[in-house]
Protein backbone atom coordinates (compact mmCIF):
# COMPACT_ATOMS: atom_id res chain seq x y z
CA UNK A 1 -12.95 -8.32 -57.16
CA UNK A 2 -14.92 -7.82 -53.95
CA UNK A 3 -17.51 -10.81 -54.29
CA UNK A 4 -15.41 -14.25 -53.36
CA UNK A 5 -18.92 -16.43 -53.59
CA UNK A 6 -17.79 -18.90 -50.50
CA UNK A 7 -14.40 -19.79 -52.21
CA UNK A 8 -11.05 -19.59 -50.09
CA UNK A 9 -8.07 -17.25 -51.03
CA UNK A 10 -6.11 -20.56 -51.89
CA UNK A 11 -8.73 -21.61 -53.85
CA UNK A 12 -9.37 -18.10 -55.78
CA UNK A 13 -5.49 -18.16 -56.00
CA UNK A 14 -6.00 -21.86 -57.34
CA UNK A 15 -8.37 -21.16 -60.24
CA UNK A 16 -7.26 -18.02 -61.79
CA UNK A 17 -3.50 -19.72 -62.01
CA UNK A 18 -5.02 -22.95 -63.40
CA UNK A 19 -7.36 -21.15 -66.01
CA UNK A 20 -4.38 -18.99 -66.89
CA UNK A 21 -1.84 -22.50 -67.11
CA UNK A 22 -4.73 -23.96 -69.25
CA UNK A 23 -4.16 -21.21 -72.06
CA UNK A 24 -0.91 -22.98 -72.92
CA UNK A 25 -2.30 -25.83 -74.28
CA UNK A 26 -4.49 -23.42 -76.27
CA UNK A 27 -4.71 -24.57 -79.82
CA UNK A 28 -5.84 -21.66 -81.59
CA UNK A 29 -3.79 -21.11 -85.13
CA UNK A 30 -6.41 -18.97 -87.16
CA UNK A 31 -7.38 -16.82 -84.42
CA UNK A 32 -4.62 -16.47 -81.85
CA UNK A 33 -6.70 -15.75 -79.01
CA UNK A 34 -5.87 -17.91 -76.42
CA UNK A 35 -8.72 -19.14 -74.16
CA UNK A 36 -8.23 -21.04 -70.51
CA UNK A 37 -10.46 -22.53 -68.22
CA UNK A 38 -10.60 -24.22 -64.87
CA UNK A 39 -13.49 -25.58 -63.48
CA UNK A 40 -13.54 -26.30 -59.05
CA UNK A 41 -15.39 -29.33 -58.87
CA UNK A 42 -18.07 -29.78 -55.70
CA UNK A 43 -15.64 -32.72 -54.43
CA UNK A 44 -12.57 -30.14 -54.20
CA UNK A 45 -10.93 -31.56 -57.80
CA UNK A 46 -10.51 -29.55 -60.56
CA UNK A 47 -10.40 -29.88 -64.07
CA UNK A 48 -9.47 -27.75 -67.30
CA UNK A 49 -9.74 -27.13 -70.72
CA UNK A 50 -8.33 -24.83 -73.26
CA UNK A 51 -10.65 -23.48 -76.95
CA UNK A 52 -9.36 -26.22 -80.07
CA UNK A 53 -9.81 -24.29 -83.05
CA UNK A 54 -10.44 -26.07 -86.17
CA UNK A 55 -10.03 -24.53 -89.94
CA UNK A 56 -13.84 -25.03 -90.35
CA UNK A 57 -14.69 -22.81 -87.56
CA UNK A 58 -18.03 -24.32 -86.35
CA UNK A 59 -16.32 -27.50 -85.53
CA UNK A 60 -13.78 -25.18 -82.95
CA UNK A 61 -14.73 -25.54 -79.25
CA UNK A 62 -14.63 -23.22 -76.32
CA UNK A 63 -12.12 -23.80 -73.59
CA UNK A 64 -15.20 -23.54 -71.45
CA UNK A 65 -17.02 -26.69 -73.05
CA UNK A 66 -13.72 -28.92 -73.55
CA UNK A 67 -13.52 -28.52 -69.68
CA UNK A 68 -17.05 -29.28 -68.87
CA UNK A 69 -17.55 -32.09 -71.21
CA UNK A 70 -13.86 -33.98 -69.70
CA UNK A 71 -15.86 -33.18 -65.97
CA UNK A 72 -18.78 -34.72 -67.16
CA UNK A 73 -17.17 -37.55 -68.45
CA UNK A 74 -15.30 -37.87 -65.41
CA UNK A 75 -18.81 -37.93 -63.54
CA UNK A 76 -18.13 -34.51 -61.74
CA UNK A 77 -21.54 -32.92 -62.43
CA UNK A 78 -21.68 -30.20 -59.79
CA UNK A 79 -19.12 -26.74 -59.79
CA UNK A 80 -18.38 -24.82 -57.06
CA UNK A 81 -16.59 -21.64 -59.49
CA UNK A 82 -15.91 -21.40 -63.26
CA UNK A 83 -12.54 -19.55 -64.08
CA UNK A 84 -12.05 -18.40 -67.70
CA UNK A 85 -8.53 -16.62 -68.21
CA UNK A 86 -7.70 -15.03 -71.43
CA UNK A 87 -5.20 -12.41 -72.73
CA UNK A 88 -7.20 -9.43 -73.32
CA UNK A 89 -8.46 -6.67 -71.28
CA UNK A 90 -11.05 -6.17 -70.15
CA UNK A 91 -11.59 -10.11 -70.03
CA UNK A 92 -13.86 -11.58 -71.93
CA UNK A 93 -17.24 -13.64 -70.75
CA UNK A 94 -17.97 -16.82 -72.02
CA UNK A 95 -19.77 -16.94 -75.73
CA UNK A 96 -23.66 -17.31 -76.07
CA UNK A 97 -23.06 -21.11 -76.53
CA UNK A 98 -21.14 -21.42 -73.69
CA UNK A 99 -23.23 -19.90 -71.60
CA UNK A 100 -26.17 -22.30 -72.26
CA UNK A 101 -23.78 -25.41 -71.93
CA UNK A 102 -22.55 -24.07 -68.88
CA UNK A 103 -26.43 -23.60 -68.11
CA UNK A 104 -27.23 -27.17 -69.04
CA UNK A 105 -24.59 -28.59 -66.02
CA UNK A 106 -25.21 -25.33 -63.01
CA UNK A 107 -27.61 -23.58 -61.65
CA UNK A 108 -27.81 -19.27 -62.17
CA UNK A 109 -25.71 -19.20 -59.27
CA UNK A 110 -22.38 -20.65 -60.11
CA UNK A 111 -19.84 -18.18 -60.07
CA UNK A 112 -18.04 -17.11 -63.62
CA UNK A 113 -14.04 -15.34 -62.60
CA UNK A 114 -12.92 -13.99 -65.93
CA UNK A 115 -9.04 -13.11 -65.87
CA UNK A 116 -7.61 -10.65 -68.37
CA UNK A 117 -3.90 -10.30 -69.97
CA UNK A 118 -2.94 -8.12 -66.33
CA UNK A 119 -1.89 -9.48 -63.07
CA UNK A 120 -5.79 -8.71 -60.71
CA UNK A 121 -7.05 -7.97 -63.91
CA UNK A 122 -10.43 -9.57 -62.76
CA UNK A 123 -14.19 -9.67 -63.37
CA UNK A 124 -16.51 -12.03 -61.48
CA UNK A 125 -20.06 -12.20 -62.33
CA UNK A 126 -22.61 -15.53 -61.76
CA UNK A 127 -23.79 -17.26 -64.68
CA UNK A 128 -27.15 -15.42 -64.55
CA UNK A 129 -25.56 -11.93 -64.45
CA UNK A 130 -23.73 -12.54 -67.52
């Protein structure tokens, strides 16, 4: 990962731990893939979410969303970095309905760290690369 987008080390070290500490609330029974994300507000706070799976699959929701929708409801409206951890490699980039959610609340800008299953294991690409 070359590209740091303005954000600290402490604060790159910040997100990809609490994206990764978010997977453990994953609840994800018919799928078992784990999903973890931690959003670094514009104020400095931070806020997660993990994907809530749900045995009629539409109804599941993305770790990404279930962390955007608690910001937004928390009146944080601007991000600095999105960090979406998961346990595969290479990681994986936010779905197709993500990515317009995330869309709805940032700019093409915003910066999108996807963390694999290995320690670095790292892929950072703004929301209109991906």
């Amino acid at each position: 990962m070359s590209q740091t987008y303005g954000l600290t080390p402490e604060e790159l070290q910040e997100l990809s731990k609490r994206a990764a500490a978010a997977k453990e609330v994953s609840y994800c029974p018919y799928s078992n893939f784990r999903v973890g994300c931690a959003l670094l507000c514009e104020d400095g706070s931070w806020v997660i979410g993990a994907n809530i799976e749900n045995a009629s699959y539409p109804v599941t929701i993305c770790a990404e969303r279930t962390a955007l929708v608690k910001a937004i409801t928390e009146g944080k409206k601007k991000f600095r970095a999105i960090g979406v951890s998961t346990d595969i490699s290479p990681p994986a980039s936010p779905c197709g309905m993500c990515r317009q959610f995330i869309r709805e609340f940032s700019d093409d800008c915003v910066p999108i760290f996807m963390y694999g299953k290995d320690e670095g294991d790292c892929v950072v690409r703004t929301l209109g690369e991906v």
